[in-house]
C-alpha atoms as a PDB file:
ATOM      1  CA  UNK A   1      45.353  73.042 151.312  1.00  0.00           C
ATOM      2  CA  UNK A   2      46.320  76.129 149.193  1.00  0.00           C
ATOM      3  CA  UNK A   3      43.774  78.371 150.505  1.00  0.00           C
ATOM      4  CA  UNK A   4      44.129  81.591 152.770  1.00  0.00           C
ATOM      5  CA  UNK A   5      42.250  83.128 155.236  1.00  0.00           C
ATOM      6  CA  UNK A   6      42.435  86.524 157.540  1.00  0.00           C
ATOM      7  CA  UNK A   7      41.186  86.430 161.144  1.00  0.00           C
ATOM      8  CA  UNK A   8      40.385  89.910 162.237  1.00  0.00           C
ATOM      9  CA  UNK A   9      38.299  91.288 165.140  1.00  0.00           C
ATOM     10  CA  UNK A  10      38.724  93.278 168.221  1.00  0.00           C
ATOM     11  CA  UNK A  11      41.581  93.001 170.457  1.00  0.00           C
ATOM     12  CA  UNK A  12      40.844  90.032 173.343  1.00  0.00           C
ATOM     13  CA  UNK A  13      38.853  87.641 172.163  1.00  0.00           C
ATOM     14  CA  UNK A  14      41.531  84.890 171.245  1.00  0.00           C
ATOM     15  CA  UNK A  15      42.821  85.366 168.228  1.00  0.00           C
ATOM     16  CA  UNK A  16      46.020  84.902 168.950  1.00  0.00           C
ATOM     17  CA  UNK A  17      45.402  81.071 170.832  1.00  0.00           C
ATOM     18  CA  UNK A  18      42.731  80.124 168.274  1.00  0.00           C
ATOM     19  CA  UNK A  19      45.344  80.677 165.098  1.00  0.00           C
ATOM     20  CA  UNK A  20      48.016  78.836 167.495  1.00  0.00           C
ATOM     21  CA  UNK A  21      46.188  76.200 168.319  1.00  0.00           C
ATOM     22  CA  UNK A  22      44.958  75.620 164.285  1.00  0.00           C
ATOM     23  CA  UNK A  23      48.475  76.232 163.148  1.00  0.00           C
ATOM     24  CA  UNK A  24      49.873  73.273 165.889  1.00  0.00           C
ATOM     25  CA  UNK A  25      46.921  71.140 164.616  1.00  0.00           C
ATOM     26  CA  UNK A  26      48.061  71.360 160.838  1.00  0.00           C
ATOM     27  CA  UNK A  27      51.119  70.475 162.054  1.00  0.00           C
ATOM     28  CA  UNK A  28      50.571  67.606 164.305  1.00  0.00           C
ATOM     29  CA  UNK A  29      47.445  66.469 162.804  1.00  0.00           C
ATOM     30  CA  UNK A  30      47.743  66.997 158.577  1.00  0.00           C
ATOM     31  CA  UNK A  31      51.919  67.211 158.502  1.00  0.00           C
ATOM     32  CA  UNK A  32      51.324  70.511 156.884  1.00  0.00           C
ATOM     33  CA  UNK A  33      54.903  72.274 158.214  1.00  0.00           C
ATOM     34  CA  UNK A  34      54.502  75.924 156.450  1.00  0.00           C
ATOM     35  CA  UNK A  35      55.913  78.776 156.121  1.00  0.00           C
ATOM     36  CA  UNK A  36      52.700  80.101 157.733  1.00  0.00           C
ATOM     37  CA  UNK A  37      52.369  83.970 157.370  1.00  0.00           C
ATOM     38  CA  UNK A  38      50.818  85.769 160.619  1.00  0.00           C
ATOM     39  CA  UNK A  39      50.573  89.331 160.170  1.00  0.00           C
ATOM     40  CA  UNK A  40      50.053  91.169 163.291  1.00  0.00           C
ATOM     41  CA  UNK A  41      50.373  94.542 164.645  1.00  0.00           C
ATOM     42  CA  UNK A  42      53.909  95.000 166.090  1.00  0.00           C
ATOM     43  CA  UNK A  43      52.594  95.967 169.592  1.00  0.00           C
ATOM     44  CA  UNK A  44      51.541  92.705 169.818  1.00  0.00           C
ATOM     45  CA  UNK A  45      54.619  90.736 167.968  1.00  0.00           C
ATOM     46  CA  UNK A  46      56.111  89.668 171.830  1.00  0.00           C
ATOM     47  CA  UNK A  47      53.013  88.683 172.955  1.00  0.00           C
ATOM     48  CA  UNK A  48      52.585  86.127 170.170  1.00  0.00           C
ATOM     49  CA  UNK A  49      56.191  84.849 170.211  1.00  0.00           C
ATOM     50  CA  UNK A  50      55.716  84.276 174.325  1.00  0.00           C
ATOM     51  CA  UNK A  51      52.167  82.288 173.066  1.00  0.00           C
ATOM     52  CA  UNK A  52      53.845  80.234 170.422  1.00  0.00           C
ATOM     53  CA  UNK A  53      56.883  79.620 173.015  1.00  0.00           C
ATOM     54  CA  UNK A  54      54.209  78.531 175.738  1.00  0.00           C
ATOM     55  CA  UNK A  55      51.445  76.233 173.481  1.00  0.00           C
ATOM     56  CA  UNK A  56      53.577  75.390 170.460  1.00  0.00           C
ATOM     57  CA  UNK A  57      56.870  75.195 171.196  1.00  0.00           C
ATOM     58  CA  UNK A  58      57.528  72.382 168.359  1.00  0.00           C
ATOM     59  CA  UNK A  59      56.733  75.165 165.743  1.00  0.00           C
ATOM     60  CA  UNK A  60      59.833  77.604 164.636  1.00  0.00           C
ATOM     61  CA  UNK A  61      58.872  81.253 164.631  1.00  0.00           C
ATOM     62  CA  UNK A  62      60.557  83.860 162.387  1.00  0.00           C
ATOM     63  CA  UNK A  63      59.841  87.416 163.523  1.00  0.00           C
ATOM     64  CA  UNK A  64      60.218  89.169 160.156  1.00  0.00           C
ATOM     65  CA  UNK A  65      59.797  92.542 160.681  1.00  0.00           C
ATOM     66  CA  UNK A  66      61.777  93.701 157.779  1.00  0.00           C
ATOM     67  CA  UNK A  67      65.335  94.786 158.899  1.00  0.00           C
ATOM     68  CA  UNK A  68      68.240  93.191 156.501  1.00  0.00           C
ATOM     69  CA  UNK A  69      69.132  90.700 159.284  1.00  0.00           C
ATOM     70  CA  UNK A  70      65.761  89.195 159.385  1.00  0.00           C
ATOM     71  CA  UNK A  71      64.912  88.829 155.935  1.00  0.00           C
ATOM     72  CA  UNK A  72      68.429  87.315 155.579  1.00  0.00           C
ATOM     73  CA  UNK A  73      67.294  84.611 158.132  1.00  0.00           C
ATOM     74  CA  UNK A  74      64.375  83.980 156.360  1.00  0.00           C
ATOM     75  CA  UNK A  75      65.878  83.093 153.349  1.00  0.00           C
ATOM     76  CA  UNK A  76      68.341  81.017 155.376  1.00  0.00           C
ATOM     77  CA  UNK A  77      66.109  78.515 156.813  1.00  0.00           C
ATOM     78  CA  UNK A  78      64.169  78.349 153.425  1.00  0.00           C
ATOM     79  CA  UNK A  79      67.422  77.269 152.018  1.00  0.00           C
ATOM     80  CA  UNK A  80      68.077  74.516 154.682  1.00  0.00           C
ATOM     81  CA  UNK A  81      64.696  73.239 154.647  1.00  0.00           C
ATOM     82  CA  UNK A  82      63.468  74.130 157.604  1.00  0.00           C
ATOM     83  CA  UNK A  83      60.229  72.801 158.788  1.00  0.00           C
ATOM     84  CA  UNK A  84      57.416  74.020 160.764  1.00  0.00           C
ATOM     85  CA  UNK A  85      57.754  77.900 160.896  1.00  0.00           C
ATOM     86  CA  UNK A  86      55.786  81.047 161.289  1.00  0.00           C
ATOM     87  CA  UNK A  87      56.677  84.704 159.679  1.00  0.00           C
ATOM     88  CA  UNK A  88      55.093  87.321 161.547  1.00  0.00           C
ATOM     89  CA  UNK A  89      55.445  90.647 160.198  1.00  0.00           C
END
């Protein structure tokens, strides 16, 4: 709890099912709900919704990529209390 980390290396070697698969197990496993912050390049940003969509469907993702409309659904769900979500920027 309370600590960060950054997961960086080159492009196919499963980044993007390893973090998945840890952020569905704090979830599942420790009741730890977020907001979990995945920063990733925005190439990549439908790739990882279609993952989360496909192996962790249970977990809300928030594509904040800084436009007035997201940012105001960010602080939306913070307000209601919504559980289980991922920001990727």
């Amino acid at each position: 709890r309370n600590n960060s980390v950054i997961l960086a290396d080159e492009m196919g070697l499963g980044k993007t099912i390893q973090t998945i698969s840890f952020l569905s197990y704090l979830f599942h496993q420790h009741q730890l709900y977020g907001p979990f912050l995945v920063v990733v390049p925005l190439s990549t940003l439908t790739s990882w919704q279609r993952e989360f969509e496909v192996w962790a469907p249970e977990i809300n993702v928030v594509v904040y990529i800084g436009d007035l409309m997201s940012r105001n659904m960010v602080s939306n769900w913070r307000a209601k209390g919504v559980w289980g979500w991922v920001e990727t920027w």
